[in-house]
Protein backbone atom coordinates (compact mmCIF):
# COMPACT_ATOMS: atom_id res chain seq x y z
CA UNK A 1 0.00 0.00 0.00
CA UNK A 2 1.48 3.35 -1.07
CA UNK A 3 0.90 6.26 1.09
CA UNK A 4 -1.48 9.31 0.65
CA UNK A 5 -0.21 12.87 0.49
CA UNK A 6 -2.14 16.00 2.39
CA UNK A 7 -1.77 19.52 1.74
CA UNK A 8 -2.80 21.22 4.90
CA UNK A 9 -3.51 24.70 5.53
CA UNK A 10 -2.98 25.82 9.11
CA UNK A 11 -4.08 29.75 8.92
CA UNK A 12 -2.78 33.02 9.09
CA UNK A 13 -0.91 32.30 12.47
CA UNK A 14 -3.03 32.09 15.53
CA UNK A 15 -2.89 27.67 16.51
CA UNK A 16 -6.69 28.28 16.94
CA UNK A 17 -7.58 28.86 13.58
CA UNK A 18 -6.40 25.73 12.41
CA UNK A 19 -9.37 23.95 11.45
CA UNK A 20 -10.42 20.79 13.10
CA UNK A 21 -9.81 18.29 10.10
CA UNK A 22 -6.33 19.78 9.91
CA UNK A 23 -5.90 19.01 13.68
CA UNK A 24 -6.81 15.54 12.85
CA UNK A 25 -4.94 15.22 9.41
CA UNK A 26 -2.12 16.13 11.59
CA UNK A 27 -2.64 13.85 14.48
CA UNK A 28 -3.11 10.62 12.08
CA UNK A 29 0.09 11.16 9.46
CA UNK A 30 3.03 9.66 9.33
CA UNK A 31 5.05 12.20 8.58
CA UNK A 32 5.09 16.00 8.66
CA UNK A 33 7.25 17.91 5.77
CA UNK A 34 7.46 21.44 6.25
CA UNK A 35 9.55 24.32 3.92
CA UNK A 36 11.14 26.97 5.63
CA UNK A 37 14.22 29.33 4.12
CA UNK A 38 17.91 28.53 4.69
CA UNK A 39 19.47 30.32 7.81
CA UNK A 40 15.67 30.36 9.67
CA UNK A 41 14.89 28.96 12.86
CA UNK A 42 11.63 26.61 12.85
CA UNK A 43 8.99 27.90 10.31
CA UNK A 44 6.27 29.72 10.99
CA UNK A 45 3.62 27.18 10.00
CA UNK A 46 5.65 24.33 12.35
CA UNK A 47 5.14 26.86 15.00
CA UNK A 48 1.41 26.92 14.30
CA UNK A 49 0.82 23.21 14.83
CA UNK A 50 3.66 21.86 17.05
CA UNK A 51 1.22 21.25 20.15
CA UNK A 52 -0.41 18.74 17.52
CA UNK A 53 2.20 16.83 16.42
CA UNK A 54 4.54 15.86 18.92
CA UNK A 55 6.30 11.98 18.24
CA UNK A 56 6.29 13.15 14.64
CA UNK A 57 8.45 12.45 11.85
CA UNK A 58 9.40 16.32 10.54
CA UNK A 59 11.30 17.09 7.80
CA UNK A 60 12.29 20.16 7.32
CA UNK A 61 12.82 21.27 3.64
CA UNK A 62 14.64 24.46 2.43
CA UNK A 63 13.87 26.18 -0.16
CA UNK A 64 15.42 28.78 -1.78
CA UNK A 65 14.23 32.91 -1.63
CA UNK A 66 14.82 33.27 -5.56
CA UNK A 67 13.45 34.50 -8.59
CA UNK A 68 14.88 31.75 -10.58
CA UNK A 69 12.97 29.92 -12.10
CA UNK A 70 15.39 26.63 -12.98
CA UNK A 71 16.74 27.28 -9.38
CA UNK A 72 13.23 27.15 -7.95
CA UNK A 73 11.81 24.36 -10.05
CA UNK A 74 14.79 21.96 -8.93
CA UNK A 75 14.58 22.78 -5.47
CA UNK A 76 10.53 21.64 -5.71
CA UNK A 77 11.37 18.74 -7.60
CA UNK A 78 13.58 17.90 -4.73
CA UNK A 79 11.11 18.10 -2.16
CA UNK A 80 8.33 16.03 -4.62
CA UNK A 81 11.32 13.36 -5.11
CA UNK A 82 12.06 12.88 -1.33
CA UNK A 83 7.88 12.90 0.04
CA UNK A 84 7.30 10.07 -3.14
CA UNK A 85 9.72 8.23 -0.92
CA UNK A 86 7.92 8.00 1.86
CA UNK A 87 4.66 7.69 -0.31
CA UNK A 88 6.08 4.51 -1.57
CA UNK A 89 7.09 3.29 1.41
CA UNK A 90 3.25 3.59 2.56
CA UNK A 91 3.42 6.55 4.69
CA UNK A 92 1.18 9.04 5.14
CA UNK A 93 2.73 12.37 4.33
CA UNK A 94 1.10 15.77 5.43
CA UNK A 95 3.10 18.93 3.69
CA UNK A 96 1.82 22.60 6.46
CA UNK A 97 1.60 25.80 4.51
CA UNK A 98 0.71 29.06 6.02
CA UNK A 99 -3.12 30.00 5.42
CA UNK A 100 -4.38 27.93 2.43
CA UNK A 101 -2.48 25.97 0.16
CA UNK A 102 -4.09 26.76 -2.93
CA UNK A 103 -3.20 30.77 -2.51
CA UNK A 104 0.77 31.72 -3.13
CA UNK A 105 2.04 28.63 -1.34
CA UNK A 106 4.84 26.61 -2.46
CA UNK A 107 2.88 23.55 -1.62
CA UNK A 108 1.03 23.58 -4.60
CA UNK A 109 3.92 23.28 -7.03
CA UNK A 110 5.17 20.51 -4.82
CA UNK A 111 1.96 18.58 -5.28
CA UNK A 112 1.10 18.89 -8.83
CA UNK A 113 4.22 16.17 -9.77
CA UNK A 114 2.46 14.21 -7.17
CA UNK A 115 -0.62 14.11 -8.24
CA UNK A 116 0.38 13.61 -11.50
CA UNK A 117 2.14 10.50 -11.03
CA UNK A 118 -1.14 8.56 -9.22
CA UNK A 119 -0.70 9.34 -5.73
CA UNK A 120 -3.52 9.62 -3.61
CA UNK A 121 -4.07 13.14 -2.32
CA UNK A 122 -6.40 15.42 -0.35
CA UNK A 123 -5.88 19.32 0.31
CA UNK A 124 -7.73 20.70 3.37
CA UNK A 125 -8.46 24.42 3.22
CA UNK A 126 -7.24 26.82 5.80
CA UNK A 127 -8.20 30.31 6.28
CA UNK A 128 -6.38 32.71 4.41
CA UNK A 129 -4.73 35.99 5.24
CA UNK A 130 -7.28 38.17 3.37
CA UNK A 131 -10.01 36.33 5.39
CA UNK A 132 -8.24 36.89 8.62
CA UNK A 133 -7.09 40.36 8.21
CA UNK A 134 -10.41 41.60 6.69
CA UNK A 135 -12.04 39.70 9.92
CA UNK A 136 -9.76 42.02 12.61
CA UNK A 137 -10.19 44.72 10.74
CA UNK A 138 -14.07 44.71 10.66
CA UNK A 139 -14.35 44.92 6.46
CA UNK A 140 -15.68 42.98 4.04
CA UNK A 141 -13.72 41.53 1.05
CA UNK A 142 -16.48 42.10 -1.75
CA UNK A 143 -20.22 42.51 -1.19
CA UNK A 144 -23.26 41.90 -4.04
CA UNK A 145 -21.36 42.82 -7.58
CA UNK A 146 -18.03 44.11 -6.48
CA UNK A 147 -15.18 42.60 -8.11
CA UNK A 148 -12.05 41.38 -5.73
CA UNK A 149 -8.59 40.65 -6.73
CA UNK A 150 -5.65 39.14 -4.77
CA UNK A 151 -2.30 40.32 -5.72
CA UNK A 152 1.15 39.13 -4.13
CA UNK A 153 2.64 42.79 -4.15
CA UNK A 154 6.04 41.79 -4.91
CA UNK A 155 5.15 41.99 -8.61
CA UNK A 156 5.98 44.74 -10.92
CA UNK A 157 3.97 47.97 -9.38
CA UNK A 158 2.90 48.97 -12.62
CA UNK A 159 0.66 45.35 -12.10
CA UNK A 160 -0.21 46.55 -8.70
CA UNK A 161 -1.70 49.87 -10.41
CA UNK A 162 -3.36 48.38 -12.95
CA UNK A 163 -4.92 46.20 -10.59
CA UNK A 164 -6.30 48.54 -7.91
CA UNK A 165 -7.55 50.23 -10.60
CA UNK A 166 -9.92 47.75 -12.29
CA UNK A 167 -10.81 46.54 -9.70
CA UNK A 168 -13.83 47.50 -6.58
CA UNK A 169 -11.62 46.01 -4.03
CA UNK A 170 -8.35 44.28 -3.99
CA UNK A 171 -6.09 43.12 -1.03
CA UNK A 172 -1.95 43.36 -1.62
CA UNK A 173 -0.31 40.43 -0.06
CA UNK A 174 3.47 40.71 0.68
CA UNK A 175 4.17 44.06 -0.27
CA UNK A 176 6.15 45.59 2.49
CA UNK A 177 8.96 45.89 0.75
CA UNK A 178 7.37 47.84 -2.27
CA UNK A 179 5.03 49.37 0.40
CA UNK A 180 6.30 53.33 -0.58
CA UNK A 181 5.62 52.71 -4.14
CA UNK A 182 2.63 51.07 -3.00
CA UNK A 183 1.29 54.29 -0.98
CA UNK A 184 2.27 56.48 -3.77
CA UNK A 185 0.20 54.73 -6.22
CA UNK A 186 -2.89 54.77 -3.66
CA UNK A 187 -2.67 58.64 -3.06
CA UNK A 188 -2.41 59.36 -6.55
CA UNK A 189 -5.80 57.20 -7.24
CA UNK A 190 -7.33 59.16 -4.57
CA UNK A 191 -7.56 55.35 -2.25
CA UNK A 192 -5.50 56.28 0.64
CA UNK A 193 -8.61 56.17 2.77
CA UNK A 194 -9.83 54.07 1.30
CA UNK A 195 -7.14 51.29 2.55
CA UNK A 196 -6.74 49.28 5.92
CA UNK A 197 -3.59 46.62 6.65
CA UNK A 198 -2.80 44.15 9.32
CA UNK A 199 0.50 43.06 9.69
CA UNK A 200 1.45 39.42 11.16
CA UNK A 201 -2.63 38.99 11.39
CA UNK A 202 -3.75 36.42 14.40
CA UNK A 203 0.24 36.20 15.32
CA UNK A 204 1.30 37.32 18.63
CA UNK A 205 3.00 40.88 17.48
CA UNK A 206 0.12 41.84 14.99
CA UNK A 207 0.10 45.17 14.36
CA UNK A 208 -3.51 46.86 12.40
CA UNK A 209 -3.66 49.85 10.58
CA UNK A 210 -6.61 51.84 10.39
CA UNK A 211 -4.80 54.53 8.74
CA UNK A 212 -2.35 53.58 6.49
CA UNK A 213 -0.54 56.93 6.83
CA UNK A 214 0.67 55.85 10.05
CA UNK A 215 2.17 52.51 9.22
CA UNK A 216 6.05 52.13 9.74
CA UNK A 217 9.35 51.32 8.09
CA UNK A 218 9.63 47.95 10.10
CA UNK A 219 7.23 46.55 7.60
CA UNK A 220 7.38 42.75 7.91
CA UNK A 221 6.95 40.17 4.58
CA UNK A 222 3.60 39.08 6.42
CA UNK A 223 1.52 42.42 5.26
CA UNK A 224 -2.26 42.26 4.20
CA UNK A 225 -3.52 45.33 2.80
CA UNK A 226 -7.23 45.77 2.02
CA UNK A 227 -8.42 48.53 -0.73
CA UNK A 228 -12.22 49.23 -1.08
CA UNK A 229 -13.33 51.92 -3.11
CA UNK A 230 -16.92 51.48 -1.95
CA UNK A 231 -18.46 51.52 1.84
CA UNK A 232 -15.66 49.76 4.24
């Protein structure tokens, strides 16, 4: 008997948003793979569910903070080649991902090779950061006909202008470190009020933002900002 592989999303930070199936994904596996950056400590997502796995096989995979694409695509294949190991070996593999795994997670281009080779599979959903930061900061994502769009912010802000302005509401995901460009682009489309952010949403050092004028250079990569050009 080969192995089944889980994607499981453990939310924006806060161990009690983890949703119950997770908890129980987690509990029953074999074996936990999580991805984390070279140099870091323990990732954020092992953080998240460490009171639920204890006795647990973890690996630990590191993947590289790159824009290549050859660079990146080995380094998944990698990860794919060593949980097809266990797979075959009939264990149950469950790979964590911050929020959800089907929005900007690396999980997903791990799992694609595996589901294309046979492998049974099942993703379960975790709450997102748009749902959790537009939850603390009292606003809705899209109501009746608006139109929402997720961006990860680190793209080209030219993308990032286009965007805001086609669309009634969109939230920028990871975009501290574009964040002045960012502001500029809101202020000139008259949206500077119109824009709320919460920063390491649900974690113990989150910081919200009511008014985005105040926000400060410390930005960290876990930044949610929420645009609404109609009623917040």
């Amino acid at each position: 008997m080969k192995g089944k592989f889980y994607g499981v999303g453990v939310g924006p930070g806060d161990p009690e948003l983890l949703t119950l199936k997770g908890k129980r994904v987690l509990s029953e596996v074999d074996c936990i793979v999580t991805p984390k950056t070279k140099g870091d400590g323990d990732s954020t997502a092992l953080r998240i569910v460490a009171p639920y796995i204890k006795g647990k096989t973890v690996l630990e995979q590191v993947l590289p903070m790159t824009k290549d694409q050859d660079i990146l695509a080995k380094a998944w294949a990698e990860v794919a080649a060593e949980i097809i190991d266990c797979l075959e070996s009939g264990k149950n593999v469950a790979f964590i991902t911050l929020g959800d795994p089907s929005l900007f997670s690396t999980f997903m281009y791990v799992f694609r090779p595996i589901r294309e080779k046979g492998y049974e599979w099942e993703i379960v959903p975790g709450i997102s950061a748009p749902a959790a930061a537009a939850a603390a900061l009292g606003c809705g994502l899209a109501d009746g006909n608006e139109s929402l769009a997720i961006l990860a912010a680190t793209t080209d802000i030219e993308k990032v202008e286009e965007t805001v302005v086609h669309h009634d509401n969109t939230v920028l995901m990871k975009g501290a470190g574009k964040w002045q460009d960012i502001a500029a682009v809101l202020e000139k489309h008259g949206l500077t009020d119109h824009t709320v952010a919460a920063e390491k949403c649900t974690m113990k050092d989150e910081r919200i933002f009511e008014q985005i004028e105040e926000m400060p250079a410390d930005l960290s990569y876990f930044l949610t900002a929420i645009v609404r050009k109609g009623k917040r």
